[in-house]
N, C-alpha and C. Protein backbone atom coordinates (compact mmCIF):
# COMPACT_ATOMS: atom_id res chain seq x y z
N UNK A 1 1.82 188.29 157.84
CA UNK A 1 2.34 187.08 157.25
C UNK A 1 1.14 186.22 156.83
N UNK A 2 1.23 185.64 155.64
CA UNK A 2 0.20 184.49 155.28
C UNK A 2 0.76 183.26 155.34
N UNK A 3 0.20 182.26 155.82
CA UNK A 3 0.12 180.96 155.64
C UNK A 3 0.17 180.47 154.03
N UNK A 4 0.67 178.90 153.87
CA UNK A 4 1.00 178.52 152.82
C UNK A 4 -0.70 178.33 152.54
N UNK A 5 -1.80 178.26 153.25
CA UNK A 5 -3.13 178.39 153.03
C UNK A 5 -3.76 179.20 152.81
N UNK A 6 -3.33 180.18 152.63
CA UNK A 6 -3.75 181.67 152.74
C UNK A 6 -4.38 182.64 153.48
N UNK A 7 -4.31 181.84 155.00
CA UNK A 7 -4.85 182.17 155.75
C UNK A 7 -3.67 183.36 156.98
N UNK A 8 -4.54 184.58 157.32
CA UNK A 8 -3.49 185.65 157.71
C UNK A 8 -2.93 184.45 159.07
N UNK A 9 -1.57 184.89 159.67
CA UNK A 9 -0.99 184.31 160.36
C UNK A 9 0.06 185.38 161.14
N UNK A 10 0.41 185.09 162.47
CA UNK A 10 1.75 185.40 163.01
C UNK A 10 2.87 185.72 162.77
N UNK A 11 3.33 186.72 162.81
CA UNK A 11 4.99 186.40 162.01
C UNK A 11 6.14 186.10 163.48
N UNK A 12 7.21 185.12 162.93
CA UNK A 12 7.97 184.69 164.02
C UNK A 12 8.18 185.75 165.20
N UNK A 13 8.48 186.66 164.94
CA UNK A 13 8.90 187.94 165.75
C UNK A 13 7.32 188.24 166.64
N UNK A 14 6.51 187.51 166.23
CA UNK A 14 5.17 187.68 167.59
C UNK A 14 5.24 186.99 168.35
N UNK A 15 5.84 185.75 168.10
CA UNK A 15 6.33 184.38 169.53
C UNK A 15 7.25 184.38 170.28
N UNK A 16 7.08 184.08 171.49
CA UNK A 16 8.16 183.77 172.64
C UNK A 16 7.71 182.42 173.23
N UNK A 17 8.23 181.91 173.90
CA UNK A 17 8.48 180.47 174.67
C UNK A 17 7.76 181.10 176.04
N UNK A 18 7.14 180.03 176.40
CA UNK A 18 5.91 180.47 177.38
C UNK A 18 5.73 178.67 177.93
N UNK A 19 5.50 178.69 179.52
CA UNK A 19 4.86 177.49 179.92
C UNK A 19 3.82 177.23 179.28
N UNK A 20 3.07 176.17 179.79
CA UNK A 20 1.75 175.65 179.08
C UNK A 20 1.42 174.60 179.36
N UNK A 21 -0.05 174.67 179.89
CA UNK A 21 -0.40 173.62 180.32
C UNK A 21 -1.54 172.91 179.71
N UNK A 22 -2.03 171.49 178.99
CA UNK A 22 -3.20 170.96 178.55
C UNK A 22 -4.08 170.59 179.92
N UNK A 23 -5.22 171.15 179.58
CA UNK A 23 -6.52 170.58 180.11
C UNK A 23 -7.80 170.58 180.01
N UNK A 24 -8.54 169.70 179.62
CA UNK A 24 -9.40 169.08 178.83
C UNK A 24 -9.13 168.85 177.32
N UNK A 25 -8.08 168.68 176.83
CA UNK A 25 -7.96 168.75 175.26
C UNK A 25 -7.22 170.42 175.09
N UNK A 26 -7.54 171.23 175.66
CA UNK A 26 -7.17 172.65 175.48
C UNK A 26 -5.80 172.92 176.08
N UNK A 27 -5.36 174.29 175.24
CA UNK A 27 -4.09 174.68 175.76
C UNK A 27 -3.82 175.48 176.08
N UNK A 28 -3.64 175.53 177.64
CA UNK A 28 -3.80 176.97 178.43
C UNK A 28 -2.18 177.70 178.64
N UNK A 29 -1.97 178.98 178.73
CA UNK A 29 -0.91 179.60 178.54
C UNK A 29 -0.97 180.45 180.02
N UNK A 30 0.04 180.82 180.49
CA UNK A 30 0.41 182.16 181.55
C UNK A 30 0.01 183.32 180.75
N UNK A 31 -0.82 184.67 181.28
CA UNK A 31 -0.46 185.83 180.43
C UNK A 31 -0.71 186.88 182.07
N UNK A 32 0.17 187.55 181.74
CA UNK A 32 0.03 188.32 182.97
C UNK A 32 0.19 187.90 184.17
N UNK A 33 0.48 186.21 184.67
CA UNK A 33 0.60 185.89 185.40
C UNK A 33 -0.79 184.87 186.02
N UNK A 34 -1.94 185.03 185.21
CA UNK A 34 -3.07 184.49 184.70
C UNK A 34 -3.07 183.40 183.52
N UNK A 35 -3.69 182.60 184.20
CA UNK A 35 -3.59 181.20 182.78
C UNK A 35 -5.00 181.71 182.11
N UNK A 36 -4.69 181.31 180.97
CA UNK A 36 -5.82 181.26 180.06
C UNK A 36 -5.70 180.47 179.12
N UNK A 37 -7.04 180.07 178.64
CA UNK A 37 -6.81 179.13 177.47
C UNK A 37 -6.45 180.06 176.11
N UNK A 38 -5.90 179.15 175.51
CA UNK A 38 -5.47 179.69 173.85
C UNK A 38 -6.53 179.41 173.08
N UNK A 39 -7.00 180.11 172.91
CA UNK A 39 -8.56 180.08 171.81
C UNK A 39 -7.85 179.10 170.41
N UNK A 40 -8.75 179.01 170.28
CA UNK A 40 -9.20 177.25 168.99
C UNK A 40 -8.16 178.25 167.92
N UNK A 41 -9.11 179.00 167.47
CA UNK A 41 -8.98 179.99 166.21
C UNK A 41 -6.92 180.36 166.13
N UNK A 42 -6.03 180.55 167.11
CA UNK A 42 -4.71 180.49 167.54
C UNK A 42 -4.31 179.71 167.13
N UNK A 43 -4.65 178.29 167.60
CA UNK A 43 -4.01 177.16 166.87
C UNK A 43 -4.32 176.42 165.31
N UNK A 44 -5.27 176.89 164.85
CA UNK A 44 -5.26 176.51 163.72
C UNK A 44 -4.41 177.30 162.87
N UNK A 45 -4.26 178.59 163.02
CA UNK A 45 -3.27 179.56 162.18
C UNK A 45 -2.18 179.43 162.71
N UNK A 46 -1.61 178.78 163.39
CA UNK A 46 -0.27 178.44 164.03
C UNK A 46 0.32 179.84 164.83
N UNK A 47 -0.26 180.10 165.49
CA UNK A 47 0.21 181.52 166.36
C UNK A 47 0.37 180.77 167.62
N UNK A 48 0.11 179.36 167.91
CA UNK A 48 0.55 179.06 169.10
C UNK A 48 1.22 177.75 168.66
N UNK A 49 2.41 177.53 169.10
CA UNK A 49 3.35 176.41 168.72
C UNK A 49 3.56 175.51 170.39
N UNK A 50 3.10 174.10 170.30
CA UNK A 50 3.40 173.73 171.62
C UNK A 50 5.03 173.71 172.14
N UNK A 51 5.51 173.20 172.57
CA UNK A 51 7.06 173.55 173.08
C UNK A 51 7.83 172.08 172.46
N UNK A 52 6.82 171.03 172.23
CA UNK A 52 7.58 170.02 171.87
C UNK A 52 7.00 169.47 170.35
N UNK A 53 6.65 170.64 169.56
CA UNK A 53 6.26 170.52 168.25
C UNK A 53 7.12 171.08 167.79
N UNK A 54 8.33 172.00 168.21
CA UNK A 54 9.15 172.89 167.94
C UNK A 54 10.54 172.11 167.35
């Protein structure tokens, strides 16, 4: 999928609803049962949607 920027992107069918937590400015996710942060590069292409941007 491309972005209206033309930048490659996510297609809906790659997202699910996931906790999430901010800290320091960053947005860390569960994966495996392991938090990790969501790398920068994720959110600018919109592959990570917060839960209340939705």
């Amino acid at each position: 999928m491309i972005a209206p920027n033309g930048v490659p992107c996510c297609d809906v069918s790659d997202g699910h609803r996931t906790d999430y937590d901010v800290r320091s400015g960053a947005y860390w996710v569960p994966i495996e049962g392991q938090w990790m942060q969501v790398p920068e590069r994720a959110i600018i292409i919109s592959c990570f949607v917060p839960a209340d941007a939705v």
